[in-house]
Protein backbone atom coordinates (compact mmCIF):
# COMPACT_ATOMS: atom_id res chain seq x y z
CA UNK A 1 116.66 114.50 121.17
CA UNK A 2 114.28 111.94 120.75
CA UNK A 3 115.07 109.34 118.53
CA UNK A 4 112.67 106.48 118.33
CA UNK A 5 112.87 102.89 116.19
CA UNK A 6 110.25 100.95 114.56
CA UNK A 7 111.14 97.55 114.14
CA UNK A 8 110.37 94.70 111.45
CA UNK A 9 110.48 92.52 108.60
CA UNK A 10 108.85 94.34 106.33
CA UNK A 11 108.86 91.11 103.77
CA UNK A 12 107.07 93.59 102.39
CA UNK A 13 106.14 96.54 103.91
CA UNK A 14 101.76 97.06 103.67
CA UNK A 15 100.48 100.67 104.21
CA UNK A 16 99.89 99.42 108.29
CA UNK A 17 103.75 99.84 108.43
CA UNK A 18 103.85 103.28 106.36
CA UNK A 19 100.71 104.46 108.59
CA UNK A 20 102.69 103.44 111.42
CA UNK A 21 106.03 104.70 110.27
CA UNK A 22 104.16 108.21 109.10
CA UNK A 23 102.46 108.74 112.92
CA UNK A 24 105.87 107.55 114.78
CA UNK A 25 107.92 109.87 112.58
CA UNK A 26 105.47 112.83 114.02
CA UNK A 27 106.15 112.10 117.33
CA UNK A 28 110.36 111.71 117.11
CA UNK A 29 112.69 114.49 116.06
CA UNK A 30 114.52 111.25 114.49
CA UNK A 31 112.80 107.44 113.66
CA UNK A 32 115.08 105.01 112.76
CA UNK A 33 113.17 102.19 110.59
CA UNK A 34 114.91 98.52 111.93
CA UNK A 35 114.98 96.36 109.26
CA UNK A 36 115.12 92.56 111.05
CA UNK A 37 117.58 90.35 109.16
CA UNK A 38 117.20 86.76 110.95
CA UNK A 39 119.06 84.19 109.58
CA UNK A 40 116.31 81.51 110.95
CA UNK A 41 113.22 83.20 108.56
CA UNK A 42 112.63 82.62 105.15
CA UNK A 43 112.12 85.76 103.49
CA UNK A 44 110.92 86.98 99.97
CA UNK A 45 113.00 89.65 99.26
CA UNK A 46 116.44 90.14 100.17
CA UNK A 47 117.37 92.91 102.90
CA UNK A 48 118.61 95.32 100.15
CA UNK A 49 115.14 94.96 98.50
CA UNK A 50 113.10 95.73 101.69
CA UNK A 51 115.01 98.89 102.03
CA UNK A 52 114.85 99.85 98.61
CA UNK A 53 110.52 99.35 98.70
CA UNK A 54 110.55 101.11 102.48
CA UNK A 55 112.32 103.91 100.34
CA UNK A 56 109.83 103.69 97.68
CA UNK A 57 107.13 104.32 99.90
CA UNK A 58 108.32 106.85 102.57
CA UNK A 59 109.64 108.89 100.13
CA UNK A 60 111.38 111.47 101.57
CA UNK A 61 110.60 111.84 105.76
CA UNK A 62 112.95 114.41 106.92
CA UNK A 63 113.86 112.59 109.97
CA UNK A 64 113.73 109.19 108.74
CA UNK A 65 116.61 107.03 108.46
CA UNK A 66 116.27 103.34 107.54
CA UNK A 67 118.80 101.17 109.02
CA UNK A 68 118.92 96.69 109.28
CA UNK A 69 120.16 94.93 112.28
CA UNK A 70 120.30 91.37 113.58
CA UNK A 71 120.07 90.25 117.07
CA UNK A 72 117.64 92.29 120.14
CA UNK A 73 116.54 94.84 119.38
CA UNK A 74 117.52 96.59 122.88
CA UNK A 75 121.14 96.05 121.67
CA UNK A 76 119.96 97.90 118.26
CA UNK A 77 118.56 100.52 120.20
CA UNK A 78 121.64 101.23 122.71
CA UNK A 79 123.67 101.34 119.28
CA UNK A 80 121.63 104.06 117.82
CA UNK A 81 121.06 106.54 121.40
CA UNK A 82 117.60 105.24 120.70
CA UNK A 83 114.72 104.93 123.52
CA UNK A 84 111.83 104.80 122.11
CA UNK A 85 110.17 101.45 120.61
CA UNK A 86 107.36 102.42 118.71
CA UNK A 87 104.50 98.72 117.99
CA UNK A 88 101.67 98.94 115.95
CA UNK A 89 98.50 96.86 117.41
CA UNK A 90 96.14 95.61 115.35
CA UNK A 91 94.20 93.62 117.46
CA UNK A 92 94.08 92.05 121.38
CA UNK A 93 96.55 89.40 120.18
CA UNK A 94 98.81 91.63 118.85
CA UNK A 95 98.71 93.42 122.13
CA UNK A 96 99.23 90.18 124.64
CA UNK A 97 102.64 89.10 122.45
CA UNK A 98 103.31 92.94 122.54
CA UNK A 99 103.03 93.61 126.17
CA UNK A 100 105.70 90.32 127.07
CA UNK A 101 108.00 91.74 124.17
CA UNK A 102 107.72 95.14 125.27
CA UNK A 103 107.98 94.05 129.18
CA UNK A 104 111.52 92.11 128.10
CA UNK A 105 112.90 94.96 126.80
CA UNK A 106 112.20 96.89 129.54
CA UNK A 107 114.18 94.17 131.80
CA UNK A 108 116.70 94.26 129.48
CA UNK A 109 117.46 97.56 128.88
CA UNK A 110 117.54 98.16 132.83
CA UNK A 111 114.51 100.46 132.10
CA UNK A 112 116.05 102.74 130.01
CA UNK A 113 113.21 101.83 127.16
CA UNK A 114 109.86 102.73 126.37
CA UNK A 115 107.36 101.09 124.28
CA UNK A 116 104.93 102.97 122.22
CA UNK A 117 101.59 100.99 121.05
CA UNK A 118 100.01 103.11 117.92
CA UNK A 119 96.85 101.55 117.38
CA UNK A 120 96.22 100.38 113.95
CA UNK A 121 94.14 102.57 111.54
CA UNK A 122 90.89 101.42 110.58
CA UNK A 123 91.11 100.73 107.19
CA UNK A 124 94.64 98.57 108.33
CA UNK A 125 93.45 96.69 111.00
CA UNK A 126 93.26 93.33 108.71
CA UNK A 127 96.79 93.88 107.17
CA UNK A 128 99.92 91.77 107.19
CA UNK A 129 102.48 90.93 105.08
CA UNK A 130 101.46 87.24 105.24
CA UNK A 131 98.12 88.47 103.61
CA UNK A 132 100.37 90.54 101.00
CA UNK A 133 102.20 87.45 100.12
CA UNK A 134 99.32 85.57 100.10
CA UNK A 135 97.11 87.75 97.09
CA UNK A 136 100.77 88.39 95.82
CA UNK A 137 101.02 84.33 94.72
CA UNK A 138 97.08 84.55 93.53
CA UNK A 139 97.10 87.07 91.62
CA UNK A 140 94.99 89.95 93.54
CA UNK A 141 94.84 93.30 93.68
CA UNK A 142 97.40 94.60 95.95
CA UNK A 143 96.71 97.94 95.98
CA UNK A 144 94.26 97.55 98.83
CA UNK A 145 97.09 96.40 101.21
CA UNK A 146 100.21 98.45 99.71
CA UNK A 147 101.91 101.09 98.39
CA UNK A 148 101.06 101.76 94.64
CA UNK A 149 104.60 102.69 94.31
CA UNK A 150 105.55 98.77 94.84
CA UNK A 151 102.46 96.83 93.24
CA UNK A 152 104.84 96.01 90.32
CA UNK A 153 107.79 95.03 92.75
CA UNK A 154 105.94 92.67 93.96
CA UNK A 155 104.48 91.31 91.30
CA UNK A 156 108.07 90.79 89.42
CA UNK A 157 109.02 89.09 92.98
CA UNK A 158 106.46 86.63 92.39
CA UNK A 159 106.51 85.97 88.69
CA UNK A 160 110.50 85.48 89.97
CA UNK A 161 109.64 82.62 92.59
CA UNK A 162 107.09 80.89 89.88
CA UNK A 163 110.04 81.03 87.64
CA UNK A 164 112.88 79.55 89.77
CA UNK A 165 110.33 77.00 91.04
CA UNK A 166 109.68 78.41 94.83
């Protein structure tokens, strides 16, 4: 069985993850989606709201299964009989700090890993989360960069932050 993971913050998740998350989940007879919980980031919603949106937007993918962890990933992966990595790229950055992650998980995994680099779609090849956030707190239409399914989410996660002061 193949079982592959695709690995992130997803603070929140643009339609360059679900793209992603849609090709990798063709390719796997399972794909776990690793939601990172790092106690050193700041995030803007809570890890029980980024699975709830991921939900929201994958809707219902068979073989699927959304999962959080903390720590390296390689450990994640040994946990879950997973060998598979799956990376979007968007651009040669993405690829150079790809490549060194990808290379350290092959160390540490004694080679039992493989990476996976899906190239980013055209019409994603701009997108980030940071950008997401970023129209979020002006005001913009985010239904160029995610999910109409969590537009509103994230607008009530921003009208939130103004609220508390953030």
């Amino acid at each position: 069985m193949k079982i592959g993971v695709y690995a992130g913050s997803f603070d929140p998740i643009t339609k360059g993850h679900e793209d992603i998350i849609r090709r990798a989940a063709n390719l796997t007879d399972k794909l776990i989606i690793g939601i990172l919980n790092s106690a050193s980031k700041n995030y803007w919603f809570d890890l029980k709201e980024r699975g709830e949106l991921i939900k929201k937007v994958i809707g219902n993918l068979d073989n699927v299964e959304i999962m959080s962890f903390e720590g390296l990933l390689v450990d994640f992966m040994r946990k879950n009989n997973a060998n598979i990595v799956f990376r979007g790229l968007r651009a040669v950055s993405d690829y150079e700090y790809e490549l060194q992650m990808a290379l350290g998980n092959s160390v540490l995994s004694g080679g039992e890993l493989e990476t996976v680099f899906l190239p980013a779609s055209r019409e994603n090849l701009y997108l980030s989360s940071s950008l997401v956030r970023e129209v979020a707190l002006n005001k913009g239409n985010l239904e160029h960069f995610v999910n109409k399914k969590i537009v509103e989410d994230i607008s009530r996660k921003v009208d939130e932050m103004i609220k508390e002061g953030k």
